[in-house]
Protein backbone atom coordinates (compact mmCIF):
# COMPACT_ATOMS: atom_id res chain seq x y z
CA UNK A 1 69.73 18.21 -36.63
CA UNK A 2 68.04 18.10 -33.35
CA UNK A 3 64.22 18.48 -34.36
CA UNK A 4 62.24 20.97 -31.71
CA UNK A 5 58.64 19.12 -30.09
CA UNK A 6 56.57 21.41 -28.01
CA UNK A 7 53.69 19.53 -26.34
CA UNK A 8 50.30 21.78 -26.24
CA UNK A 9 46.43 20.92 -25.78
CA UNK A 10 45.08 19.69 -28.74
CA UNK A 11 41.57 20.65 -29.84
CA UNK A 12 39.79 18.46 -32.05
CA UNK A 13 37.97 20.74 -34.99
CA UNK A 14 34.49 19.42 -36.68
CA UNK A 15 34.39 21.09 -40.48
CA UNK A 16 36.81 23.41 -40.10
CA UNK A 17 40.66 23.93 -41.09
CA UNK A 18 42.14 27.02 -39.47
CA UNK A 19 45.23 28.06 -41.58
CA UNK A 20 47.84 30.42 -40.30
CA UNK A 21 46.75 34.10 -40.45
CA UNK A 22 43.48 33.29 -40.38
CA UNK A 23 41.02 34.38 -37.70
CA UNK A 24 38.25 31.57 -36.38
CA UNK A 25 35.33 31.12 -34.46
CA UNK A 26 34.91 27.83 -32.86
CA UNK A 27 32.16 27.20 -30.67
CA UNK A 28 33.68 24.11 -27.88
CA UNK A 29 31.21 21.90 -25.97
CA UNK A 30 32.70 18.73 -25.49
CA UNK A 31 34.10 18.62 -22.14
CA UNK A 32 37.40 17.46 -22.85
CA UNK A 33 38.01 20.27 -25.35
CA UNK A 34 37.12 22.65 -22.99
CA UNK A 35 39.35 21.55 -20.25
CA UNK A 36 42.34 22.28 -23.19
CA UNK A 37 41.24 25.29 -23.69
CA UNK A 38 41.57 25.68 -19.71
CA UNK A 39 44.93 24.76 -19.54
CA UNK A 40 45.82 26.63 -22.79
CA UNK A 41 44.45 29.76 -21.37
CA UNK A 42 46.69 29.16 -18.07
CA UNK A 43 49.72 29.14 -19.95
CA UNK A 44 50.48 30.55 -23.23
CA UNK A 45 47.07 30.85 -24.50
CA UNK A 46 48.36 28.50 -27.40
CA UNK A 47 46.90 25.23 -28.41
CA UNK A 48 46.94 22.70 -31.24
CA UNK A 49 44.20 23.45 -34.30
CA UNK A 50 43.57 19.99 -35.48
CA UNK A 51 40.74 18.91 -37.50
CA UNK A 52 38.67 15.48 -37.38
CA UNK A 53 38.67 13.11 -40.60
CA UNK A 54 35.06 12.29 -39.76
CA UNK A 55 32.90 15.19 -37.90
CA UNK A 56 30.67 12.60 -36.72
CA UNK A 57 33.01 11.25 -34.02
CA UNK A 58 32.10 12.69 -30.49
CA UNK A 59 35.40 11.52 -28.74
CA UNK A 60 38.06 11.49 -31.29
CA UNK A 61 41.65 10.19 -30.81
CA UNK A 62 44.76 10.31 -32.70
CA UNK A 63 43.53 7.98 -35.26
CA UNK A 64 40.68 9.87 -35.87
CA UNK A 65 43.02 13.02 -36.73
CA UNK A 66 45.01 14.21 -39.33
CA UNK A 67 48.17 14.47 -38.70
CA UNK A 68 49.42 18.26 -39.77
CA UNK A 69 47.22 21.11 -38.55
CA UNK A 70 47.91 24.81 -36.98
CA UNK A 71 49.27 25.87 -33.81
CA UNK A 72 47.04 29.04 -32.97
CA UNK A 73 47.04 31.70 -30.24
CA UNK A 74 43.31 31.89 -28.15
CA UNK A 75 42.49 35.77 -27.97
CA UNK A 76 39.09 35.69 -26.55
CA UNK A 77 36.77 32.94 -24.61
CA UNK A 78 33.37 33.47 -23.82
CA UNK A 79 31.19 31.28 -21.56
CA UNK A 80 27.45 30.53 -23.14
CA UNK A 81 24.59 30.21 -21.00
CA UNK A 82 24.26 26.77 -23.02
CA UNK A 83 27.43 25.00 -21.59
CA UNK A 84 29.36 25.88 -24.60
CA UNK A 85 32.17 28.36 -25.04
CA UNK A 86 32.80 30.57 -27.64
CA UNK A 87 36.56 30.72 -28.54
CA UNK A 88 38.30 33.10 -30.73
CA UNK A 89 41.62 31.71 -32.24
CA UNK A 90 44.50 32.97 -34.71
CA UNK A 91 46.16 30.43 -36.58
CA UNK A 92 49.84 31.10 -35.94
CA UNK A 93 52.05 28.23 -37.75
CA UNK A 94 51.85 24.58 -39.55
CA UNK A 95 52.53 21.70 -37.48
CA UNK A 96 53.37 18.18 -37.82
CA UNK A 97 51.95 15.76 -34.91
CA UNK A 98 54.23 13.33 -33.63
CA UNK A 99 52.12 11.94 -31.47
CA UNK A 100 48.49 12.67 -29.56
CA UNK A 101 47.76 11.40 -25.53
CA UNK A 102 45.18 11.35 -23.04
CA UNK A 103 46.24 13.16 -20.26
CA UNK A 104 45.28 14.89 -17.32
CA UNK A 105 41.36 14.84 -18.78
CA UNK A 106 42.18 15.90 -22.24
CA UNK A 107 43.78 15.49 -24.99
CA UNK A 108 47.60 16.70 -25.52
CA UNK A 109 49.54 16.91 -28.68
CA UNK A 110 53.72 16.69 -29.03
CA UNK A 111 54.41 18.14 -32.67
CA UNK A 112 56.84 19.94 -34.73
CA UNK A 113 56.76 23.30 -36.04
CA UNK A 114 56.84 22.69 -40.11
CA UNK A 115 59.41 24.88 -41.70
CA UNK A 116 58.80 26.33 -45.22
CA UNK A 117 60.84 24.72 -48.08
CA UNK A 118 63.02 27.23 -50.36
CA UNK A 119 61.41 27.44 -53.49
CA UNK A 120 63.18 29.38 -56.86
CA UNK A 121 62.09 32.89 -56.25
CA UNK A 122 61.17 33.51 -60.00
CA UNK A 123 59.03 30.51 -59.84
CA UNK A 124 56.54 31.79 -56.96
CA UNK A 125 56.36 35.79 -58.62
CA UNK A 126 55.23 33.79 -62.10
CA UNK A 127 52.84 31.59 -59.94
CA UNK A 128 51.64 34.19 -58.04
CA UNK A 129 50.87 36.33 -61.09
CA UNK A 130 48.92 33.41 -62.28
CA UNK A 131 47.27 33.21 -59.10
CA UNK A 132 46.44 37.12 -58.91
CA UNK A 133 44.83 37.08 -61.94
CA UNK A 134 42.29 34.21 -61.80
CA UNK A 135 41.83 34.96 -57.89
CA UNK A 136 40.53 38.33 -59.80
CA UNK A 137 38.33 36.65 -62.29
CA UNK A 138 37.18 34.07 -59.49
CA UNK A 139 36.12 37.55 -57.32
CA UNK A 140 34.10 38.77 -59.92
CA UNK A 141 31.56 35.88 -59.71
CA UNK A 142 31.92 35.46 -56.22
CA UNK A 143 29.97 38.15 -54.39
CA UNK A 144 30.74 37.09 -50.97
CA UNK A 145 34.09 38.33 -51.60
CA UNK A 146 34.58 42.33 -50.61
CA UNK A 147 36.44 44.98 -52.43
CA UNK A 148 38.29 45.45 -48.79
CA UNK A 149 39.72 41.88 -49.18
CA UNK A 150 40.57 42.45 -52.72
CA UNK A 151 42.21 45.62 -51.62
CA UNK A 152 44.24 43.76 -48.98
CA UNK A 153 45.15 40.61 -50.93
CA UNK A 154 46.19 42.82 -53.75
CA UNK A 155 49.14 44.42 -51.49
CA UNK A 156 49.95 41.21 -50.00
CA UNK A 157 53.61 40.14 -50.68
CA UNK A 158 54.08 37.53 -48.51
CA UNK A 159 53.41 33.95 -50.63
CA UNK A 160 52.56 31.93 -47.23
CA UNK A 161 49.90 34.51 -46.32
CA UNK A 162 48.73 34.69 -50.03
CA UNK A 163 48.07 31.62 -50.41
CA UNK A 164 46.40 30.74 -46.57
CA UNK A 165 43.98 33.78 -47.40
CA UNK A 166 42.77 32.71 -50.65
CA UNK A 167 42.26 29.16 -49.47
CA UNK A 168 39.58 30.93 -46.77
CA UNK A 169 37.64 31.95 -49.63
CA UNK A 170 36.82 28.96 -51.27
CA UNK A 171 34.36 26.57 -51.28
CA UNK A 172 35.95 23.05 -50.06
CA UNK A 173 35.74 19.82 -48.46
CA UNK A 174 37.47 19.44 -45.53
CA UNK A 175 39.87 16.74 -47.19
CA UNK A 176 40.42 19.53 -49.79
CA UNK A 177 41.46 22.06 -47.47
CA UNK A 178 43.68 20.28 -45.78
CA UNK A 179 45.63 18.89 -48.77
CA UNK A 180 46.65 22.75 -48.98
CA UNK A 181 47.55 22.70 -44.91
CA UNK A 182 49.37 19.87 -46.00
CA UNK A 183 51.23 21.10 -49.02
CA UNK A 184 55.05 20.89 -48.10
CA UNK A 185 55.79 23.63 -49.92
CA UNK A 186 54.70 27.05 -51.23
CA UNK A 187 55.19 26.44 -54.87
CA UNK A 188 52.54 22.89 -54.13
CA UNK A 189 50.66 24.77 -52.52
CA UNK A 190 49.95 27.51 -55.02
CA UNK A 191 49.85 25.04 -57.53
CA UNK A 192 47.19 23.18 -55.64
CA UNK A 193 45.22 26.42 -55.29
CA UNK A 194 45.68 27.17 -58.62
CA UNK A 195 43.31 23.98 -59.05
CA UNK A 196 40.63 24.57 -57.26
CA UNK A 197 40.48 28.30 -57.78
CA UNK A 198 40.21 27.42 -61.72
CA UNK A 199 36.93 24.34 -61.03
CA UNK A 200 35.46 26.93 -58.55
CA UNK A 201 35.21 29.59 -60.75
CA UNK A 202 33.96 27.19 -63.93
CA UNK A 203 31.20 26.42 -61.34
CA UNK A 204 29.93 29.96 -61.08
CA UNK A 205 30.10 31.06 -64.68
CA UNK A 206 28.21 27.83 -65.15
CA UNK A 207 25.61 27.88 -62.34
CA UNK A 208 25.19 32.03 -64.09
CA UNK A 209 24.62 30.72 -67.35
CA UNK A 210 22.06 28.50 -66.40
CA UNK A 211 20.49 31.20 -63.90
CA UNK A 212 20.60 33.81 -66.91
CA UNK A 213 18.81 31.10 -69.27
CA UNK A 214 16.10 30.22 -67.06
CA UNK A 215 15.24 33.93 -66.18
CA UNK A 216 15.16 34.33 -70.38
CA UNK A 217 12.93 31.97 -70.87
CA UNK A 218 10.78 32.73 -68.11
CA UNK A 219 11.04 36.39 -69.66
CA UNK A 220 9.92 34.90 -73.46
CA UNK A 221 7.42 32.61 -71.99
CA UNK A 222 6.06 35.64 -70.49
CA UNK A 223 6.03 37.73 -73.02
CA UNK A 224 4.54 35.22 -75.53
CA UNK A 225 1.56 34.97 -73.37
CA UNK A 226 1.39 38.28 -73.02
CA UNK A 227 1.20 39.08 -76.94
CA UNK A 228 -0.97 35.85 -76.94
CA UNK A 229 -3.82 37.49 -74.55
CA UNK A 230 -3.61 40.88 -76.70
CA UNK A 231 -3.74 39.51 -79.52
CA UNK A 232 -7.45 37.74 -78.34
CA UNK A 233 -8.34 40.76 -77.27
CA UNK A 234 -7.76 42.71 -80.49
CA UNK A 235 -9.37 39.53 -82.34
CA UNK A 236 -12.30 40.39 -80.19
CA UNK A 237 -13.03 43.90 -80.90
CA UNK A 238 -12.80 42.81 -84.61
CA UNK A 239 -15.59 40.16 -84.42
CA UNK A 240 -19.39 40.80 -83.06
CA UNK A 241 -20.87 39.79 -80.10
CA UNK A 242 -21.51 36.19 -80.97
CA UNK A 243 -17.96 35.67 -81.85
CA UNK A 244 -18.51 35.63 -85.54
CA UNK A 245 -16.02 37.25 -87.97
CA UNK A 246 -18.26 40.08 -89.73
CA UNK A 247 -16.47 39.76 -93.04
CA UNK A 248 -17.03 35.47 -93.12
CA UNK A 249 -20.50 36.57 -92.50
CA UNK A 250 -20.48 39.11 -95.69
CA UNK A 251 -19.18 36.70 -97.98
CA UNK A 252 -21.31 34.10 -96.85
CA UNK A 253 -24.28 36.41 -97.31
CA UNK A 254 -22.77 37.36 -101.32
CA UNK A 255 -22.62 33.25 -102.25
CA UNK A 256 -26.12 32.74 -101.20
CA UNK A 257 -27.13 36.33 -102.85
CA UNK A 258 -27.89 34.69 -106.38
CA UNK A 259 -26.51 38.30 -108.02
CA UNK A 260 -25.46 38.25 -111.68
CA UNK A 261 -21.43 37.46 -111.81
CA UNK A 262 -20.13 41.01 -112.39
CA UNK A 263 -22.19 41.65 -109.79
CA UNK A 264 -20.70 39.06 -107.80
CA UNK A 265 -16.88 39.11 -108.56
CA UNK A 266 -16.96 42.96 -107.87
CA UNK A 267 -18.06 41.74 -104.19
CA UNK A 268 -15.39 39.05 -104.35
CA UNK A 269 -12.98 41.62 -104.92
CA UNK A 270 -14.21 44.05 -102.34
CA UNK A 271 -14.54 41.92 -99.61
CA UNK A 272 -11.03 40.70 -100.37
CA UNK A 273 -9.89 44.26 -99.79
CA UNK A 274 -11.89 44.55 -96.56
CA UNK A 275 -10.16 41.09 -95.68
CA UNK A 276 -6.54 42.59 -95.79
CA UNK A 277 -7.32 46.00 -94.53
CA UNK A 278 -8.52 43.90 -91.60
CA UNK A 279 -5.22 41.63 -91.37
CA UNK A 280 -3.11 45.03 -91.87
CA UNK A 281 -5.32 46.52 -88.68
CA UNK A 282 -4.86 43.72 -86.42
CA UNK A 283 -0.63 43.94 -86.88
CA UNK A 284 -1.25 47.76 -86.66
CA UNK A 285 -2.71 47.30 -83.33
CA UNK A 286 -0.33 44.30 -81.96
CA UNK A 287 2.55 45.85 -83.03
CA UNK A 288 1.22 49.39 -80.95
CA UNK A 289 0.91 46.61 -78.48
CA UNK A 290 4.36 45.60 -77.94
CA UNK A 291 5.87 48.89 -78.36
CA UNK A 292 3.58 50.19 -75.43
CA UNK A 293 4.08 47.12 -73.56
């Protein structure tokens, strides 16, 4: 079987993989990439989306590119007063590079247009079921994610756009995302998706539960010092203006009295009353505190 090559411009990506379906942004300044996009734009307006192992390279060749990545279609260039240019692409299709050259000031890409592999139909509806459903859970901790793209990824059929518009969604490394460009097939690559869509929403019931304890503790430690600086107060309308309990002073005042010991106990005995009723007032008042609080 004769294997179709189509040669196009290739633009080297820094921290981005464009999948097919998906709409991008890309903001070009090196001078080679922007000569591509010339010569895309003067043909077929289509060029080759491929991303950078390491974004820190400022003149990347083949080596320094993986080697599958997305043929997309430019749909709108705009010239920045910077030097840059702001380029609007739509990832059309997966493709396989066969091999990358320097040419006429830029660089040029001769790939092959990867097919999908047939895959058991009752296999991808009981994978995407799966992936429906914790997509779904995933959303609801997730609040970046609309009810409009719910809506639209609910009435998706299509497994290949499925799984390219989930993959947007999620937070990963470039490596990671383009282990799922690289899948060979849509079974891997919901399978793959599966994956990451399960550790990515473990990290956001996680990163709630700690954000839910801290703002309870911070809500207890608050309230503790709140009851803390009521209760001082109520302490303080209880004792006289030098601080001292009124009762300690009573019974302090009965020991040193000298009185006969009827006399006495029957003092012991109301003073312990007037100890208690004093207790029972302070909870009376600290518990009108908290209600009221």
């Amino acid at each position: 079987m004769i294997i179709k090559k189509e040669k196009l411009p290739l633009l080297p990506l820094r921290d981005i993989v464009v999948f097919p379906g998906m709409m991008a942004t890309l903001f070009v300044g090196r001078s080679k990439s922007i000569m591509a996009l010339e010569n895309a734009m003067s043909i077929d307006k289509r060029a080759l989306l491929l991303a950078q192992k390491d974004a820190s390279v400022d003149d990347p060749l083949g080596k320094d590119l993986y080697k599958v990545g997305t043929v997309g279609e430019i749909t709108q260039i705009v010239n920045l007063p910077d030097g840059t240019v702001k380029v609007l692409v739509e990832g059309r299709y997966r493709a396989r590079v066969q091999s990358v050259v320097f040419e006429d000031g830029f660089l040029k890409s001769e790939s092959t247009k990867i097919k999908p592999q047939m895959v058991d139909e009752e296999t991808l509806y009981v994978l995407d079921k799966i992936l429906i459903k914790e997509f779904e859970e995933y959303a609801k901790f997730n609040k970046k994610i609309t009810p409009e793209f719910m809506s639209s990824f609910l009435g998706m059929e299509d497994y290949e756009k499925i799984v390219d518009s989930v993959s947007v969604h999620l937070s990963l490394t470039i490596s990671e995302r383009q282990d799922l460009l690289e899948a060979v097939s849509v079974k891997d690559r919901l399978e793959v998706l599966l994956f990451f869509i399960r550790r990515e929403t473990d990290t956001l019931k996680t990163e709630e539960k700690i954000r839910d304890r801290i703002k309870s503790q911070m809500t207890k430690n608050h309230r503790e010092y709140y009851l803390q600086e009521q209760l001082k107060a109520i302490q303080k309308e209880l004792y006289n203006e030098d601080g001292k309990d009124e009762i300690s002073i009573l019974e302090k005042k009965v020991k040193s009295a000298g009185m006969p010991k009827e006399a006495h106990e029957k003092c012991e005995a109301e003073l312990k009353k007037l100890r208690m009723m004093n207790q029972c007032l302070q909870r009376q008042l600290l518990f009108g505190t908290i209600l009221t609080g």
